[in-house]
C-alpha atoms as a PDB file:
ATOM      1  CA  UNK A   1      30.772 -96.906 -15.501  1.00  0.00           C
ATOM      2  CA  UNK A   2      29.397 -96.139 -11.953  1.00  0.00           C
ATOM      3  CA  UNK A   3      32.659 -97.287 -10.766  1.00  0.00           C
ATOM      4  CA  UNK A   4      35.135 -94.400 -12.567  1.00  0.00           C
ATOM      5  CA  UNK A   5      32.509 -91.867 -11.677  1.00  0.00           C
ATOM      6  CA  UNK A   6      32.840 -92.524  -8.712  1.00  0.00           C
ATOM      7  CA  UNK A   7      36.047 -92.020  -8.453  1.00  0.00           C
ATOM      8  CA  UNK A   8      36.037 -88.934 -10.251  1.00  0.00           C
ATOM      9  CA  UNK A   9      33.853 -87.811  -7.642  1.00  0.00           C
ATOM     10  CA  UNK A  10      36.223 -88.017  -5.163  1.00  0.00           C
ATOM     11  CA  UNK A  11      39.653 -87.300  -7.135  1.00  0.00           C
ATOM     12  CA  UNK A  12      37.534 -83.785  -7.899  1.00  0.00           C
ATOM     13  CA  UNK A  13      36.463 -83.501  -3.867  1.00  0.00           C
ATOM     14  CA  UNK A  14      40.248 -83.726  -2.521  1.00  0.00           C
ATOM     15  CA  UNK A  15      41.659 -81.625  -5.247  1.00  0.00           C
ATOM     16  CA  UNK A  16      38.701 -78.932  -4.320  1.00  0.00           C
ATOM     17  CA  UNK A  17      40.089 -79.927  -0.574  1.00  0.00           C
ATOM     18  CA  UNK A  18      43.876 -78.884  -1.533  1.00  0.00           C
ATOM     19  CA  UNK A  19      43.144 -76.007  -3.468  1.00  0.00           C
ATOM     20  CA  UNK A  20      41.443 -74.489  -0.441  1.00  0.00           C
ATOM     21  CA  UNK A  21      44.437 -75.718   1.743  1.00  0.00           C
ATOM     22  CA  UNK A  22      47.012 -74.395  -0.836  1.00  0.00           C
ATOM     23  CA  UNK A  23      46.033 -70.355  -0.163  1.00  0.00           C
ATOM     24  CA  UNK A  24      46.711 -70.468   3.513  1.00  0.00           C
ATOM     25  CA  UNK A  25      50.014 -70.504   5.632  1.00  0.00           C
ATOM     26  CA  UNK A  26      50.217 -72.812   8.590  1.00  0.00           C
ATOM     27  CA  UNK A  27      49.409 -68.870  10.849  1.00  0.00           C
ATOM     28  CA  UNK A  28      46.212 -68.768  12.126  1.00  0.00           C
ATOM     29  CA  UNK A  29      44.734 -67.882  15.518  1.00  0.00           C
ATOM     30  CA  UNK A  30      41.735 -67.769  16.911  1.00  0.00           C
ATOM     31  CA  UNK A  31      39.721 -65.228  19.023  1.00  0.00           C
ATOM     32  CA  UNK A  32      36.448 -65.803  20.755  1.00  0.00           C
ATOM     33  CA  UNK A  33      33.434 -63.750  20.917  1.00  0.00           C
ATOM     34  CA  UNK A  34      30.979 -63.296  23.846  1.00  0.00           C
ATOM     35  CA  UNK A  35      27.579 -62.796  24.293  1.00  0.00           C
ATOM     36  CA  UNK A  36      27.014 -59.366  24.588  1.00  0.00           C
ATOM     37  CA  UNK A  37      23.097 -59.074  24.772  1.00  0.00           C
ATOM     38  CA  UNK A  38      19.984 -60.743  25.801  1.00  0.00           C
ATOM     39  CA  UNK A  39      20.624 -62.464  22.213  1.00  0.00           C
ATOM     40  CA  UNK A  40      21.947 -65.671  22.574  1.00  0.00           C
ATOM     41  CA  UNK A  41      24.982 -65.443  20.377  1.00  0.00           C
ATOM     42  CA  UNK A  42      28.964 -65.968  20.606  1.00  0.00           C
ATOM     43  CA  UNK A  43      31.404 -67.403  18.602  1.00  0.00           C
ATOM     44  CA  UNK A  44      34.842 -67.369  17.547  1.00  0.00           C
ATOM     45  CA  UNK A  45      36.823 -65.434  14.945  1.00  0.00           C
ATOM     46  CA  UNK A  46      39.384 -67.239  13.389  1.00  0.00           C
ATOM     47  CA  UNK A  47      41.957 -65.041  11.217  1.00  0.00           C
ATOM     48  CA  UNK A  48      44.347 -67.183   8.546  1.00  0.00           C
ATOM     49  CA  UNK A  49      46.940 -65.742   7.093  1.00  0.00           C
ATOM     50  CA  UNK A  50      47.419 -66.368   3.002  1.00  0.00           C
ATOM     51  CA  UNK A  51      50.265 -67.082   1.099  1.00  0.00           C
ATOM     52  CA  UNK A  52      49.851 -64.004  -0.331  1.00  0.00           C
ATOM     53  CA  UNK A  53      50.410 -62.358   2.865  1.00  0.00           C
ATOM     54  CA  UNK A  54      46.875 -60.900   3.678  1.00  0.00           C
ATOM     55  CA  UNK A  55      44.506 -61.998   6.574  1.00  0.00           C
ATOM     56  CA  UNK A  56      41.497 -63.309   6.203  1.00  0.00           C
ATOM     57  CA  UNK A  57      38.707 -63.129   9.394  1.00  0.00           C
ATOM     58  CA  UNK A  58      36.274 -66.297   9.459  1.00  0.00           C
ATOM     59  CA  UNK A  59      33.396 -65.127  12.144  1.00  0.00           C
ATOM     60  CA  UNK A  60      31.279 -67.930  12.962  1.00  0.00           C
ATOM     61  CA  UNK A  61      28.495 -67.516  15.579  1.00  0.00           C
ATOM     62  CA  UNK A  62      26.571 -69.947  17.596  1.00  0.00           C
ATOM     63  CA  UNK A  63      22.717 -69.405  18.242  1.00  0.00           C
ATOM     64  CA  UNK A  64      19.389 -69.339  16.011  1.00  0.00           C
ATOM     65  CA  UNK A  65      19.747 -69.596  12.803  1.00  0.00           C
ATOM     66  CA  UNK A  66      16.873 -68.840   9.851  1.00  0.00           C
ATOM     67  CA  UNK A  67      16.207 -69.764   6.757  1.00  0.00           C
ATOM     68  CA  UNK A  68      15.058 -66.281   6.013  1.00  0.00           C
ATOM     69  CA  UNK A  69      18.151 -63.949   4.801  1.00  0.00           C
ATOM     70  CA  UNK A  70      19.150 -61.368   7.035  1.00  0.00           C
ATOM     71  CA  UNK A  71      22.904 -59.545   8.036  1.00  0.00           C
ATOM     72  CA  UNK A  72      24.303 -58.777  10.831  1.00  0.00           C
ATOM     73  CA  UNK A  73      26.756 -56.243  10.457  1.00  0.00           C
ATOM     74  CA  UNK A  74      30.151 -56.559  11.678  1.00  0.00           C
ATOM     75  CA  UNK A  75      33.137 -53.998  12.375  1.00  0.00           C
ATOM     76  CA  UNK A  76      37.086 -54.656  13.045  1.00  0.00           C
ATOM     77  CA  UNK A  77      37.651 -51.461  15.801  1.00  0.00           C
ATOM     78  CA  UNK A  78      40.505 -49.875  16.994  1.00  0.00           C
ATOM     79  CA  UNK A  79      41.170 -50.287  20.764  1.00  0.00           C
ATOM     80  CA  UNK A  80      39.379 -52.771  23.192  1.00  0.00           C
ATOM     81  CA  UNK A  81      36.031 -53.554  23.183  1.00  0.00           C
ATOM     82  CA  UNK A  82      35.241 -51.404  27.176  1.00  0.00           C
ATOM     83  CA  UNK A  83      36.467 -47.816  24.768  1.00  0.00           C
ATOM     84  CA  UNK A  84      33.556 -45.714  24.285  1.00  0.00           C
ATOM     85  CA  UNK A  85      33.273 -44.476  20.159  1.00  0.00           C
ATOM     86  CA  UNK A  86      36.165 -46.708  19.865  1.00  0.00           C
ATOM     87  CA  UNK A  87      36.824 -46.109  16.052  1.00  0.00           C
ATOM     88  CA  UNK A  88      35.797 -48.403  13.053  1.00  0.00           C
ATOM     89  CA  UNK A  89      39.216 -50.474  11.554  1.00  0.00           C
ATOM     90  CA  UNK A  90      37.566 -52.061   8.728  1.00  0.00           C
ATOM     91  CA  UNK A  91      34.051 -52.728   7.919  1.00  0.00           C
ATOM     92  CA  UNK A  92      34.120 -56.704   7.940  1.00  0.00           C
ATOM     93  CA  UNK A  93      31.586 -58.333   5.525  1.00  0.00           C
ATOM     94  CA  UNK A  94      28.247 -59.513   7.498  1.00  0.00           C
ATOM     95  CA  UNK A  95      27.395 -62.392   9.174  1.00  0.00           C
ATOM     96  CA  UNK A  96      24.925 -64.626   7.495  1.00  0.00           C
ATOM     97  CA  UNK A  97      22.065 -65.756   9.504  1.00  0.00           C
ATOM     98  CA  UNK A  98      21.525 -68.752   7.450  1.00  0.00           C
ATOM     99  CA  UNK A  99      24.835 -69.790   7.972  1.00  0.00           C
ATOM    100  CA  UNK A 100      25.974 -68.313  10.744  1.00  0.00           C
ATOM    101  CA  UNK A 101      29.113 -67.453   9.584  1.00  0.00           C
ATOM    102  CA  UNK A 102      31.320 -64.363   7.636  1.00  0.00           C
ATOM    103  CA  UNK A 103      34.573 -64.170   5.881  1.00  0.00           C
ATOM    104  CA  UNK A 104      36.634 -61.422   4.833  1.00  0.00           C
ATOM    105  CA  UNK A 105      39.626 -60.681   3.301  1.00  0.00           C
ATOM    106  CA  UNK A 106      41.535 -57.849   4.940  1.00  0.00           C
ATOM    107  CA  UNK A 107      42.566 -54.919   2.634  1.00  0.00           C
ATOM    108  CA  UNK A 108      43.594 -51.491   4.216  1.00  0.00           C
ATOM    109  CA  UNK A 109      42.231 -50.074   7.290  1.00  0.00           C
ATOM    110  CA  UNK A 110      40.521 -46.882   7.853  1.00  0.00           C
ATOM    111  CA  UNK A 111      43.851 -45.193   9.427  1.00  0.00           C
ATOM    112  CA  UNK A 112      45.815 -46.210   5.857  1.00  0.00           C
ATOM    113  CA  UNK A 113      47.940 -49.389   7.509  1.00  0.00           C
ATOM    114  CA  UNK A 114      47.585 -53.084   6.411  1.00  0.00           C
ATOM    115  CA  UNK A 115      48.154 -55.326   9.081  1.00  0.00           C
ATOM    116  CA  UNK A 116      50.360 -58.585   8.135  1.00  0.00           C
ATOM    117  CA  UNK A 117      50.025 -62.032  10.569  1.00  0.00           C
ATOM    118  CA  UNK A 118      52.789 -60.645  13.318  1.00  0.00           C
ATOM    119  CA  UNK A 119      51.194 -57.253  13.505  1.00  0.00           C
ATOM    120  CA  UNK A 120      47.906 -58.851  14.034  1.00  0.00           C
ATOM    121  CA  UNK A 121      48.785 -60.693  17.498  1.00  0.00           C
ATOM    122  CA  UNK A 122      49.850 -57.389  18.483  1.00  0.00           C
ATOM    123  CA  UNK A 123      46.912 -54.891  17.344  1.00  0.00           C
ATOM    124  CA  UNK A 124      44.708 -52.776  19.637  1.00  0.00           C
ATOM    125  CA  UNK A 125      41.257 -53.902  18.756  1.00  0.00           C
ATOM    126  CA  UNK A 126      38.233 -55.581  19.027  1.00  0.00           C
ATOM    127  CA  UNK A 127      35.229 -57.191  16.657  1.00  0.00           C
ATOM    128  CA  UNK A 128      32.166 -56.709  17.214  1.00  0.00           C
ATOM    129  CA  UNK A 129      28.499 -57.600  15.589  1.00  0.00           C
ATOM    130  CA  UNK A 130      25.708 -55.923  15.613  1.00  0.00           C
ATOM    131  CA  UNK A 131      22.223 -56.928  15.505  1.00  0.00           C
ATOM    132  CA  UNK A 132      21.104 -54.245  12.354  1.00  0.00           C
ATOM    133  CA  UNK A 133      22.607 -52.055  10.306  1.00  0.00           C
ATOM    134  CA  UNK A 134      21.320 -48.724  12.031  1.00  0.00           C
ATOM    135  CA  UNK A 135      17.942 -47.291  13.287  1.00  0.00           C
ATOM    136  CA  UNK A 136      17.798 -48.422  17.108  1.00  0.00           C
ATOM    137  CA  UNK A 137      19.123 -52.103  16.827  1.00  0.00           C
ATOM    138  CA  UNK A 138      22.182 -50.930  15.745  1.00  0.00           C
ATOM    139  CA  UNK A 139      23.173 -50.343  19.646  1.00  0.00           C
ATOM    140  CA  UNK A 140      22.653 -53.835  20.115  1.00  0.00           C
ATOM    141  CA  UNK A 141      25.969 -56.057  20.208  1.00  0.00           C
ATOM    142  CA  UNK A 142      24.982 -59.362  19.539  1.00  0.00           C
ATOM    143  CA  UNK A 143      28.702 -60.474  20.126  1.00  0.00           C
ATOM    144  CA  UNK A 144      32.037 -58.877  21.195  1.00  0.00           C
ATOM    145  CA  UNK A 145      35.459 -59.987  21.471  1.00  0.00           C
ATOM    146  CA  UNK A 146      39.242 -57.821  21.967  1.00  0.00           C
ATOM    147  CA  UNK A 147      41.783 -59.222  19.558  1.00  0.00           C
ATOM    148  CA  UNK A 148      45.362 -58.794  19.164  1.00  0.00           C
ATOM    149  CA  UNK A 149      47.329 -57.827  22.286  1.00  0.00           C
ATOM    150  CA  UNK A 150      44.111 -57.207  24.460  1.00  0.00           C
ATOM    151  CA  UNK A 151      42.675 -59.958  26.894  1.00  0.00           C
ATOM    152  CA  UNK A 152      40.708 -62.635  25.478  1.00  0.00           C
ATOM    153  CA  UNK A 153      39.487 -64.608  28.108  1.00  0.00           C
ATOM    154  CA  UNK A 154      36.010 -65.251  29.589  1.00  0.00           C
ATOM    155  CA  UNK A 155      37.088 -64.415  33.004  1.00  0.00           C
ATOM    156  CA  UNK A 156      37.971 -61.150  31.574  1.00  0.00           C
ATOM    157  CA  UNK A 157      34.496 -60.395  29.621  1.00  0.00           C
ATOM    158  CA  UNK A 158      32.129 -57.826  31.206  1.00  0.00           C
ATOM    159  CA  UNK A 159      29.172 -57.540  29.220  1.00  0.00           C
ATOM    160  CA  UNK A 160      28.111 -54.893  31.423  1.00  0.00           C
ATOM    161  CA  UNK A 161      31.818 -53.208  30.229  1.00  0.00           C
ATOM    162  CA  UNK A 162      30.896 -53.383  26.089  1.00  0.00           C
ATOM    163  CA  UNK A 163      30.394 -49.822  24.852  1.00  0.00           C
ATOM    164  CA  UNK A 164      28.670 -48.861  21.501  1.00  0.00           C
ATOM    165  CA  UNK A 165      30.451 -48.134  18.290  1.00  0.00           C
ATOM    166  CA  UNK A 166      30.884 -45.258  16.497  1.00  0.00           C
ATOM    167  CA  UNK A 167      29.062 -46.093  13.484  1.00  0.00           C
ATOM    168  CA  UNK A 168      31.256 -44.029  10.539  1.00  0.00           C
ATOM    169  CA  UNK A 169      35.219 -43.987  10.316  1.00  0.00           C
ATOM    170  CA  UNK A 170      37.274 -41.402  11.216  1.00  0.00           C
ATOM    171  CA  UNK A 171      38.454 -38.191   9.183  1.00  0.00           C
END
């Protein structure tokens, strides 16, 4: 008896496995994010494309974690990450401090455009993350990194160069 459940265990772990597999394409790329504070924090974002031709943004950070729940807000922007009031794309769904980590599903941006895989690689913009939602820690950037057709590249980063959102979209 411990024997077939067992293996029904694992027949139900790699069909969990492919079914996750199954809703991507073989697109992806991935972005990295630098420290952009006194807050030890970067990461990468990695955006998949689905078979159902959205894009989906998987931010995962490295630094202290907590047990305790707590967001940190995060923001697809238009332009590169050195633009002053560069305007918010997308809202992205927060990072989890627990986990460390965020995933959304891209719908429409704030300018009315969806963005497929190929127009991705070549958007103007940037992510960054933000310590709070508003009130004074808002001007914090925990992390910040240009995507698309902007440099990505630690030699590139200035910290000293990352300017603070605009915190509504545009009209």
């Amino acid at each position: 008896m411990r024997q077939i459940s067992l293996w029904v265990v694992i027949a139900l772990f790699f069909a969990s496995c492919q079914q996750e597999e199954e809703i991507y394409t073989a697109n992806s790329i991935t972005y990295q994010l630098f420290q952009s504070s006194d807050f030890p924090y970067e990461g990468t974002a990695v955006v998949k494309e689905m078979k159902s031709g959205a894009l989906e943004i998987l931010l995962t950070l490295r630094g202290a974690d907590s047990r305790e729940a707590y967001y940190f807000p995060s923001h697809l922007h238009f332009g590169s990450y050195e633009e002053a009031d560069a305007a918010i794309a997308v809202t992205l769904n927060p990072v989890d401090i627990r986990s460390l980590q965020s995933r959304t599903v891209l719908g429409t941006l704030s300018d009315g455009n969806t963005l497929r895989f190929e127009d991705f690689k070549s958007f103007d913009g940037h992510i960054k993350i933000h310590l709070a939602e508003d009130g004074p820690d808002y001007s914090v950037i925990l992390a910040t990194g240009n995507i698309g057709k902007n440099p990505n590249s630690a030699e590139l980063f200035h910290r000293e160069s990352v300017a603070i959102c605009t915190p509504y979209f545009p009209h």
